[in-house]
Structures are given as structure tokens and as C-alpha cells.
C-alpha atoms as a PDB file:
ATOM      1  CA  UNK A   1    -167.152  -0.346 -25.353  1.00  0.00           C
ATOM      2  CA  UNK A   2    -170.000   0.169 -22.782  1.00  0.00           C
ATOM      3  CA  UNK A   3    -169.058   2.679 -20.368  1.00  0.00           C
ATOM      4  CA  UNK A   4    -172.574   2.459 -18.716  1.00  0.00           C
ATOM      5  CA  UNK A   5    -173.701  -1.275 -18.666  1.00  0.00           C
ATOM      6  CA  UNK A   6    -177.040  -1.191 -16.409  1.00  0.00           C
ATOM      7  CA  UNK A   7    -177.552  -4.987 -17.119  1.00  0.00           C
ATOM      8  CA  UNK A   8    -174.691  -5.709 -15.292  1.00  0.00           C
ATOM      9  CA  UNK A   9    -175.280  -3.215 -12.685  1.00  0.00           C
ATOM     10  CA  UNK A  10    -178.494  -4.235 -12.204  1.00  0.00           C
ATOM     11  CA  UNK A  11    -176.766  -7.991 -11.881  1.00  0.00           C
ATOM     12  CA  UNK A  12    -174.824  -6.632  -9.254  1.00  0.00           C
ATOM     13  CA  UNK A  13    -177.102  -5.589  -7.321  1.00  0.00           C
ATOM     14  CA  UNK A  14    -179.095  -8.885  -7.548  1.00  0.00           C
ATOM     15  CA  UNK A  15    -175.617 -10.124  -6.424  1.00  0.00           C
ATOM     16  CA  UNK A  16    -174.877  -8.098  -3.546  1.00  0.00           C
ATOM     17  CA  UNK A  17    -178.815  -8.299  -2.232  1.00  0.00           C
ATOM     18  CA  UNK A  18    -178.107 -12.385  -2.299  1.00  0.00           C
ATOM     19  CA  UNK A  19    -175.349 -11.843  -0.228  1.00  0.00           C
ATOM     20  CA  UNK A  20    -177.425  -9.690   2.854  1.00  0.00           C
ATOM     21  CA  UNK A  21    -180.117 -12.367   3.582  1.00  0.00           C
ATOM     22  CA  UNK A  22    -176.890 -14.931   3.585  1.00  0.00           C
ATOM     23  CA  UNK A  23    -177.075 -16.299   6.967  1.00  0.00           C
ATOM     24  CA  UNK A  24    -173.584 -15.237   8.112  1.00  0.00           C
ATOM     25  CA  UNK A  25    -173.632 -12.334   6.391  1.00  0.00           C
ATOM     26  CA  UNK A  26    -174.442  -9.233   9.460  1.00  0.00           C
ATOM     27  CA  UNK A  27    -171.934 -11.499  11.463  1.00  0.00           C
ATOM     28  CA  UNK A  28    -168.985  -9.909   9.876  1.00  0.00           C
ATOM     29  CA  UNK A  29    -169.713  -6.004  10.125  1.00  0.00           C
ATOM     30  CA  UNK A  30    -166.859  -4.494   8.155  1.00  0.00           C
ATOM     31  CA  UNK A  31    -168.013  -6.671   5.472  1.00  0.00           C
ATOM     32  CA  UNK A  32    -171.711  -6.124   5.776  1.00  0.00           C
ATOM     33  CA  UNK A  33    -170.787  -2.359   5.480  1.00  0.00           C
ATOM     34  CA  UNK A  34    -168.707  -2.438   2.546  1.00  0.00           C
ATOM     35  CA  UNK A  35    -171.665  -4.737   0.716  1.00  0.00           C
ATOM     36  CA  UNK A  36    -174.193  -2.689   1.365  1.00  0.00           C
ATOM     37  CA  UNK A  37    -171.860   0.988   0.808  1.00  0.00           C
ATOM     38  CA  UNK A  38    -171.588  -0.854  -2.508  1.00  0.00           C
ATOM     39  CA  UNK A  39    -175.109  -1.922  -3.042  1.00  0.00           C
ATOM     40  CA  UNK A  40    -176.400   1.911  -2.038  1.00  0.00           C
ATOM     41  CA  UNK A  41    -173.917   3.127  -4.586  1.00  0.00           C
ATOM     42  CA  UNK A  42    -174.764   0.804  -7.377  1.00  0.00           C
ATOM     43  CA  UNK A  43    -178.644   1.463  -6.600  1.00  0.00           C
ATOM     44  CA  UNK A  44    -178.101   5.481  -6.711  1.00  0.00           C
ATOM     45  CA  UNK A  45    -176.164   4.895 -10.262  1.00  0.00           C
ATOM     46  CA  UNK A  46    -179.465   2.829 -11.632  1.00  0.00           C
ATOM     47  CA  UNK A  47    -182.280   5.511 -10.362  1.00  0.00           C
ATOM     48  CA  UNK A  48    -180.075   8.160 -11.549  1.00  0.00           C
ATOM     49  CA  UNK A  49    -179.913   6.648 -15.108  1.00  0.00           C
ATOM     50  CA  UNK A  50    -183.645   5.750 -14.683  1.00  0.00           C
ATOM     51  CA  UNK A  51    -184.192   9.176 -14.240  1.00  0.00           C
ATOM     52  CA  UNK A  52    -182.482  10.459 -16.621  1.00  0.00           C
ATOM     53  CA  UNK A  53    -183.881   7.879 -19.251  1.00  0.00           C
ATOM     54  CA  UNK A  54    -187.301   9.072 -18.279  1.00  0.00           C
ATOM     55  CA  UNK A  55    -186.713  12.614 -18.673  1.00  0.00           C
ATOM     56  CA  UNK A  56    -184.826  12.047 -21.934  1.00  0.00           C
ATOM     57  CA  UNK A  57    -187.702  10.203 -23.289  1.00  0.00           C
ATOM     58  CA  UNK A  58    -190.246  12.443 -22.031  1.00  0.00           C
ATOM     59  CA  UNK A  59    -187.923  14.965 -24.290  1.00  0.00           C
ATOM     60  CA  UNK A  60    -188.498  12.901 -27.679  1.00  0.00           C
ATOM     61  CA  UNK A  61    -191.971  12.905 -27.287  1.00  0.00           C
ATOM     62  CA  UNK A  62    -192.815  16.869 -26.590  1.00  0.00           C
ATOM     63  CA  UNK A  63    -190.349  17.620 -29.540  1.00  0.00           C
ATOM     64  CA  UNK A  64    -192.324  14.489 -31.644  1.00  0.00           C
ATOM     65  CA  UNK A  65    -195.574  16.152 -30.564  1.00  0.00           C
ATOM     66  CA  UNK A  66    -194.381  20.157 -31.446  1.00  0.00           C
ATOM     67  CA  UNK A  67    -192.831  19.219 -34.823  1.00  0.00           C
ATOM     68  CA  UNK A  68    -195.522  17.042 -35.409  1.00  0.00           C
ATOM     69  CA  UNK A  69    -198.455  17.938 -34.101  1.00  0.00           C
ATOM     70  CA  UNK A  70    -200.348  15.735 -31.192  1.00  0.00           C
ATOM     71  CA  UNK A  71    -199.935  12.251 -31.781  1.00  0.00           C
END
């Protein structure tokens, strides 16, 4: 089971961003909010994991290059 699927979440967003340049879409402003309080949420979850990701495989590397010498 993936707990963390960022393909999909990145699909989502795709999905939701689709939705904002819809012509009706700011017509409806209860909706509009709730799209984009959705789309700001699902875009904080990717940079966070992109983050993360980053700083995990900066980790590998230093610990590559100490146990291993430069590379």
C-alpha cells in the first residue's frame, strides 16, 4: 500500500489547476475557495516531500563520499 503516492498528487494538482482557468470557475466563490484550499494543500504536501527527497539524497551522498572517499 502507498501511503504517499506523489504521482497521483501531482495528478491532482494538474486536475484542480484545469479546473481554475475553467471559464465558470471564479463565478462560484465557495467553490473556487475550496479548489484552490485544496490545490495549496496538495502543492505544500509535494514541496515538502521534494524537500525532504533532496535533503535525504544529499544524505546518501556525504555518507557515500565519507565511507568512501570523494567520488
Amino acid at each position: 500500500m502507498i501511503h504517499f503516492d506523489i504521482t497521483n498528487l501531482k495528478k491532482q494538482i494538474s486536475n484542480l489547476e484545469q479546473k481554475t482557468v475553467e471559464q465558470d470557475f471564479w463565478l462560484d466563490s465557495k467553490n473556487s475557495s475550496e479548489v484552490l484550499k485544496d490545490l495549496n494543500n496538495l502543492k505544500s504536501k509535494v514541496e515538502g516531500y521534494s524537500k525532504i527527497e533532496t535533503e535525504l539524497k544529499r544524505c546518501i551522498r556525504n555518507e557515500r563520499i565519507t565511507k568512501h572517499g570523494t567520488r
